[in-house]
Protein backbone atom coordinates (compact mmCIF):
# COMPACT_ATOMS: atom_id res chain seq x y z
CA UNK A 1 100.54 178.41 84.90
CA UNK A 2 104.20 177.29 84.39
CA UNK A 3 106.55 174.80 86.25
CA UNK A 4 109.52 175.30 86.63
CA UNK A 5 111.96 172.20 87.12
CA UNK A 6 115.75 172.01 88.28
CA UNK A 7 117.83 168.89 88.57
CA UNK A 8 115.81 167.83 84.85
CA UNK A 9 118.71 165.73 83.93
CA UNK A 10 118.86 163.67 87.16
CA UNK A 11 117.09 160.43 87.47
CA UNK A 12 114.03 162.27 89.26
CA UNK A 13 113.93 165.43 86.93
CA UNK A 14 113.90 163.59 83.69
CA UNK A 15 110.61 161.69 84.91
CA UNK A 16 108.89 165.11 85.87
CA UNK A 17 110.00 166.27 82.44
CA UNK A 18 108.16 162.79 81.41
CA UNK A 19 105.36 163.28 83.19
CA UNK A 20 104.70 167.27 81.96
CA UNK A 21 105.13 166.24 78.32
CA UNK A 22 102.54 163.62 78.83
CA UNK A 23 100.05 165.97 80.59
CA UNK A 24 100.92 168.71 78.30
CA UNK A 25 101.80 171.19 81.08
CA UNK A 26 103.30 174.39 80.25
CA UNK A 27 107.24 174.03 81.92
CA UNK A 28 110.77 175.04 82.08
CA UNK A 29 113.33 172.96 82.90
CA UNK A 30 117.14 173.47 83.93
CA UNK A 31 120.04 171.15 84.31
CA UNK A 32 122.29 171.85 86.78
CA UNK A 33 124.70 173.43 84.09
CA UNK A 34 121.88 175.34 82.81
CA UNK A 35 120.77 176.78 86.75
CA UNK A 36 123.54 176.42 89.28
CA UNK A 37 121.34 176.32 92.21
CA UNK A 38 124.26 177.27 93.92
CA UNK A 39 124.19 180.47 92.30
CA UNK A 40 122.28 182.53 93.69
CA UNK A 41 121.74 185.70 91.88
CA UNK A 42 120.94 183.30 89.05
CA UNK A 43 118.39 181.18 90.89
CA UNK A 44 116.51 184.97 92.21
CA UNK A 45 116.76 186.49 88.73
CA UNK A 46 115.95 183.24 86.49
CA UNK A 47 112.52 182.61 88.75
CA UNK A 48 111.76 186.68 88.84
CA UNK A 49 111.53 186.39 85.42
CA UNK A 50 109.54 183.19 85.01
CA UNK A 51 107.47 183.57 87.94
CA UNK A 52 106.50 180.11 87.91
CA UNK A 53 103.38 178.56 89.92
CA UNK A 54 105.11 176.14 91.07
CA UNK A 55 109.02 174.81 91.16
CA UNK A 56 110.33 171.10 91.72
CA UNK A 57 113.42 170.88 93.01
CA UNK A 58 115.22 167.73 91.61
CA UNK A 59 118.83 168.89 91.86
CA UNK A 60 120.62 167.69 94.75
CA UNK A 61 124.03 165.81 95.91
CA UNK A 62 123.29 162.39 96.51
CA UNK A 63 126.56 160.65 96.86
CA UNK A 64 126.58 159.44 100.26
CA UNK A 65 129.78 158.37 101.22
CA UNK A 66 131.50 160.99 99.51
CA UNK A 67 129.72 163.69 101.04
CA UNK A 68 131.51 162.79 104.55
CA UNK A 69 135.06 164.43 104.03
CA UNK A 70 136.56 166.81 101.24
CA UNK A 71 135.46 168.40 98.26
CA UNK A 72 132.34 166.19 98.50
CA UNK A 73 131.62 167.59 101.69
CA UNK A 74 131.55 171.35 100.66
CA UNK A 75 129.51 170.38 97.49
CA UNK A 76 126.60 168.14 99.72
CA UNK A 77 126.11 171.62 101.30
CA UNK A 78 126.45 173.94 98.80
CA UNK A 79 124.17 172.22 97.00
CA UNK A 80 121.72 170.46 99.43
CA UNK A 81 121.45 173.38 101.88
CA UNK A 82 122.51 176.61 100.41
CA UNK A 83 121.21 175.59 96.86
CA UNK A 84 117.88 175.01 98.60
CA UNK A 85 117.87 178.83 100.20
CA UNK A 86 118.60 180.06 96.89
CA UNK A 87 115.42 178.62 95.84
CA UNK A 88 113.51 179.44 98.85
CA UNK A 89 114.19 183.10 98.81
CA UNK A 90 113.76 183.53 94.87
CA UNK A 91 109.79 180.90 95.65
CA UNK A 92 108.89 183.51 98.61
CA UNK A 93 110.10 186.49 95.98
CA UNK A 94 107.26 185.01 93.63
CA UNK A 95 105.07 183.36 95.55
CA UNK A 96 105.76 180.09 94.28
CA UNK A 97 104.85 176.49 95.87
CA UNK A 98 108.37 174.68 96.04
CA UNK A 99 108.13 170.94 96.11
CA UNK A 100 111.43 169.49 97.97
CA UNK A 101 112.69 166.02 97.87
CA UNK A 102 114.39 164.73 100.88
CA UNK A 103 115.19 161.77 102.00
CA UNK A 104 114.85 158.81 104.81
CA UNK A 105 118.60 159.63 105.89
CA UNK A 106 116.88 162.33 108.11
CA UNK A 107 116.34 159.78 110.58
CA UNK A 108 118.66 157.56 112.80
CA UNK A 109 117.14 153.99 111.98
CA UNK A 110 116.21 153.09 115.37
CA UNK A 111 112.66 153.22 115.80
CA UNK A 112 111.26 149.76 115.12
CA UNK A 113 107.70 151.40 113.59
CA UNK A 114 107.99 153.43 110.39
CA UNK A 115 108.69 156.89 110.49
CA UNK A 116 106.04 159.72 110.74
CA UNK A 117 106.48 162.70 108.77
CA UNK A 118 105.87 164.55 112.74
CA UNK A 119 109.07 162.08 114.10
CA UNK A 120 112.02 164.00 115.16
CA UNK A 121 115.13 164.00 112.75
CA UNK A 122 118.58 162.61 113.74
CA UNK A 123 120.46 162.47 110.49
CA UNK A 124 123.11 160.00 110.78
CA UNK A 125 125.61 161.19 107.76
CA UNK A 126 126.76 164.43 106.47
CA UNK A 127 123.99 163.92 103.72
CA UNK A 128 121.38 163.32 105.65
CA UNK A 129 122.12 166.69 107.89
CA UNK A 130 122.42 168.79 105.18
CA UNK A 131 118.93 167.79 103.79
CA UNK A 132 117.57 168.05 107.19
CA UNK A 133 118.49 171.57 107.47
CA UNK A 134 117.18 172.08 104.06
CA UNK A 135 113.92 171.13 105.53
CA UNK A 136 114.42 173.59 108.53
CA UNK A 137 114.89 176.12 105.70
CA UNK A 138 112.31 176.00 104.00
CA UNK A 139 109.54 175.08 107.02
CA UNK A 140 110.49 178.23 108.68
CA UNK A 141 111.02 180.88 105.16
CA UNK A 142 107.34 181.39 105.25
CA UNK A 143 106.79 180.08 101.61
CA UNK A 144 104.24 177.27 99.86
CA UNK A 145 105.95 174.12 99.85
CA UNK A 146 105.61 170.20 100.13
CA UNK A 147 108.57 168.29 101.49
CA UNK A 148 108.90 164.84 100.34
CA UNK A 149 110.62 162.44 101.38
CA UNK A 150 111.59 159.45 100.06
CA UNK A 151 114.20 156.20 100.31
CA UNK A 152 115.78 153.81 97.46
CA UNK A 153 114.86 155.31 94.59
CA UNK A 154 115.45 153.55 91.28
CA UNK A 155 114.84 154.45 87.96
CA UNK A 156 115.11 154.69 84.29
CA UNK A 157 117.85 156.98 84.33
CA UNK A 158 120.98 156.84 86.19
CA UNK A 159 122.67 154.93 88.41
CA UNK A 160 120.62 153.35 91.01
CA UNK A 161 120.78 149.80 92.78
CA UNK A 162 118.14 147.50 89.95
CA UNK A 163 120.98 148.61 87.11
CA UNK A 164 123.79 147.94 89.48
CA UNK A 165 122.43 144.15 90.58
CA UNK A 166 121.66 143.30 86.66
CA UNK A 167 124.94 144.31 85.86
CA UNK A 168 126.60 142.79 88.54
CA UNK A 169 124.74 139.25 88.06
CA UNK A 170 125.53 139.34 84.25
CA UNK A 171 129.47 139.41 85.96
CA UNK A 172 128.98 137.06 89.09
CA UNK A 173 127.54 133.69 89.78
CA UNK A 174 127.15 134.66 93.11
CA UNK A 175 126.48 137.79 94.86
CA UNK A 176 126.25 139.02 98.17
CA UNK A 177 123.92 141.50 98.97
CA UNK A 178 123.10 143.29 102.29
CA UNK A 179 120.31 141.92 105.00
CA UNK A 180 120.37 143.70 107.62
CA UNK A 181 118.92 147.43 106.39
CA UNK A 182 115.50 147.65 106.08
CA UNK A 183 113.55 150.48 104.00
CA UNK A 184 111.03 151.07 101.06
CA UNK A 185 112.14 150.91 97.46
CA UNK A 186 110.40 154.14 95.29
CA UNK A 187 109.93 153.89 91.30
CA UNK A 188 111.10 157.29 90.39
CA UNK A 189 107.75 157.68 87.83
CA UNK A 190 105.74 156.99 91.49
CA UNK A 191 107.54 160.01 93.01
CA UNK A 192 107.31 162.26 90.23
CA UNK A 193 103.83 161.48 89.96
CA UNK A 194 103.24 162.12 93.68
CA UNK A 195 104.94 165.42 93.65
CA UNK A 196 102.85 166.74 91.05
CA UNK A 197 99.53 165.43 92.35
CA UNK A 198 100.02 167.30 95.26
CA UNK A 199 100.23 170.58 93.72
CA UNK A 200 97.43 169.94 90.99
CA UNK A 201 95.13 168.67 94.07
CA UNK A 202 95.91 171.60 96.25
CA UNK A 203 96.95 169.25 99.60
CA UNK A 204 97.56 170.88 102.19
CA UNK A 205 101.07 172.50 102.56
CA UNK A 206 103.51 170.40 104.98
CA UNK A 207 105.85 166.95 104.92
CA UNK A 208 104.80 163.92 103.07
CA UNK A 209 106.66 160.56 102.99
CA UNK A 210 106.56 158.77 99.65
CA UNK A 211 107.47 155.30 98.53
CA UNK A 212 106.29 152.63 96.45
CA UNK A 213 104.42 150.44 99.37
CA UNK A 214 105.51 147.57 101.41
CA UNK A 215 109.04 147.14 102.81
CA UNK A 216 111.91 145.07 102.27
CA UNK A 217 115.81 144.57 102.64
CA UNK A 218 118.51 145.17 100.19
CA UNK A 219 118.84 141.10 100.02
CA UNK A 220 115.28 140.83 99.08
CA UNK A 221 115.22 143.74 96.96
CA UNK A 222 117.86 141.83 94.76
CA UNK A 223 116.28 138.59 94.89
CA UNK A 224 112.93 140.28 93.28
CA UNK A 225 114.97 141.85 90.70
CA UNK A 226 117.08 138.67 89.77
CA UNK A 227 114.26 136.25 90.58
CA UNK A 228 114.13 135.51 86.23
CA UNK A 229 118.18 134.98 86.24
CA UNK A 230 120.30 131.55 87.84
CA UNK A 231 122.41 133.95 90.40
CA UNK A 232 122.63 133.38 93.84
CA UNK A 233 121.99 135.83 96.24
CA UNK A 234 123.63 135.55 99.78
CA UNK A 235 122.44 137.65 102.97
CA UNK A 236 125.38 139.30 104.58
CA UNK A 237 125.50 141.88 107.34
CA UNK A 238 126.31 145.31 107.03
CA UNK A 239 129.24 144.53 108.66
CA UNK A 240 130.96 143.26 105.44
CA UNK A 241 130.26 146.06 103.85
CA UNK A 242 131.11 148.99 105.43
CA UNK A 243 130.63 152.07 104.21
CA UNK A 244 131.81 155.90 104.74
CA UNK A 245 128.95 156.96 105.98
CA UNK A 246 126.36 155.55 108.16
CA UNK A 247 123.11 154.29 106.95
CA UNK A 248 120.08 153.51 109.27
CA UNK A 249 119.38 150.28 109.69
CA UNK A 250 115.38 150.48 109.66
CA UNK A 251 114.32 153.51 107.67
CA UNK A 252 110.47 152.42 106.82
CA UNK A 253 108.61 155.06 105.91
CA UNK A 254 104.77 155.69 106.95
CA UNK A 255 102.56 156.20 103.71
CA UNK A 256 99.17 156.77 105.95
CA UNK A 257 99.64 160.59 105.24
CA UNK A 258 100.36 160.47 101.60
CA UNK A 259 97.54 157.55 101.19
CA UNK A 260 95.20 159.55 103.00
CA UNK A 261 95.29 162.34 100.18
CA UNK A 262 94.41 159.55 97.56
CA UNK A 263 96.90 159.18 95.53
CA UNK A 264 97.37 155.03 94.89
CA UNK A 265 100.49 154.28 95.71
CA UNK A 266 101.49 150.48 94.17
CA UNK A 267 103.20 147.68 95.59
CA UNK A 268 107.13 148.00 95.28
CA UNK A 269 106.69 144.49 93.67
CA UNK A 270 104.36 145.84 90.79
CA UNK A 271 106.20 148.87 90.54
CA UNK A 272 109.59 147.05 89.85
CA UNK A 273 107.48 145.18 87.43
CA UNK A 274 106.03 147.65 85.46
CA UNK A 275 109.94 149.07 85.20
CA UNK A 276 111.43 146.67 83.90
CA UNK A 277 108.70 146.30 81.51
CA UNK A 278 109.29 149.77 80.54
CA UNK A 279 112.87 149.44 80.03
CA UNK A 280 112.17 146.30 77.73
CA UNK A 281 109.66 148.59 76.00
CA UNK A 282 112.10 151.60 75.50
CA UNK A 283 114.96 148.70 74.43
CA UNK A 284 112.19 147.34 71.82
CA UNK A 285 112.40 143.89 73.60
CA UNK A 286 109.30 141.76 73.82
């Protein structure tokens, strides 16, 4: 058995490349400069010859606001949508599971409960659109997969918004920080972890939502992560900060589904925690 990742130098695929070391799992991984997803004869003839059991797709586009006009535009769907077909085709080739990674930006923000994996998708930004018809893909190829979707990732590599706020307060006495969007933070390790116990447990094929549990705001978000330091944190409204694109304003994800397989799922709390314990470990701080 061999698993094949893409994306491994992302914030998500260097955790699965974490996480296979650890388990000692036979695996491949590419970089996007190693496998242009958005190549497709490479993609087909890279995973004809591997024939993996199983492929994680970690690569993707993820800069929001760029990927509303321009060059970012054409690469959010080159990569996000076609990139994903490439994979699709070369997984149904092989008969390979693919495991997806999407995103809560399929959804509009205006349900007041948290989103079902079975809810209806309204992406609200060229991002979110592009991953939902990724989705569409690869639901109707006919293939083995597990879509996954997930909101606010942070992590030990790359950017992500714990490294931005620690910088920021080591700049600022003061910082203002957005109160109005509500979601679910997700520990990269958690996803990684999820997305490979799905496979090894053989759950059933389908959607799955996946974040570290309970919900929160950007402006409490921040306040956990700063709660050691003397900065002040002030609640503003999305208003005065607006963006490109638009962001949903309540994009809780339901975990009952991705509970109900058993995989534990902490607190976003403990999983921040255990992070920035991590990080002090890898630093050789106390």
């Amino acid at each position: 058995m061999t698993v094949m990742i893409v994306g491994s130098t992302g914030q998500l695929g260097q955790e699965l490349v974490q996480l296979m070391q650890e388990r000692q799992v036979d695996f491949v991984a590419y970089s996007s400069s190693d496998l242009d997803i958005t190549n497709r004869a490479s993609v087909l003839e890279r995973v004809a010859m591997i024939k993996p059991s199983v492929i994680f797709d970690a690569a993707a586009y993820t800069k929001v606001d760029a990927a509303e006009e321009g060059d970012g535009k054409d690469l959010n769907w080159q990569v996000n949508e076609q990139g994903t077909k490439n994979l699709v085709d070369a997984a149904k080739n092989t008969n390979t599971i693919l495991v997806f990674v999407s995103t809560d930006y399929v959804f509009d923000g205006k349900k007041v409960k948290p989103y079902l994996e079975t809810d209806d998708v309204n992406p609200q930004n060229e991002y979110g659109k592009a991953k939902a018809a990724a989705e569409e893909l690869i639901i109707n190829a006919g293939i083995k997969y597990y879509i996954v979707r997930t909101s606010w990732v942070f992590g030990q590599y790359g950017n992500n918004f714990v490294y931005t706020m620690e910088r920021l307060a080591k700049e600022h006495a003061k910082l203002k920080v957005v109160a109005d969007q509500e979601g679910r933070p997700t520990w990269a390790k958690t996803l990684a972890e999820f997305m490979n116990y799905l496979q090894v447990q053989n759950a059933e094929y389908g959607i799955y939502n996946l974040s570290n549990a309970g919900q929160t705001t950007w402006f409490e978000f921040a306040r956990e992560i700063l709660k050691d330091t003397q900065v002040e944190i002030i609640p503003v409204t999305s208003d005065e900060f607006p963006t490109i694109a638009s962001r949903p304003a309540h994009s809780v994800l339901s975990l009952e589904k991705s509970q109900a397989t058993g995989f534990i799922i902490p607190s976003w709390q403990d999983a921040l925690q255990e992070f920035k314990k991590s990080i002090k470990s890898t630093n050789g701080q106390d």
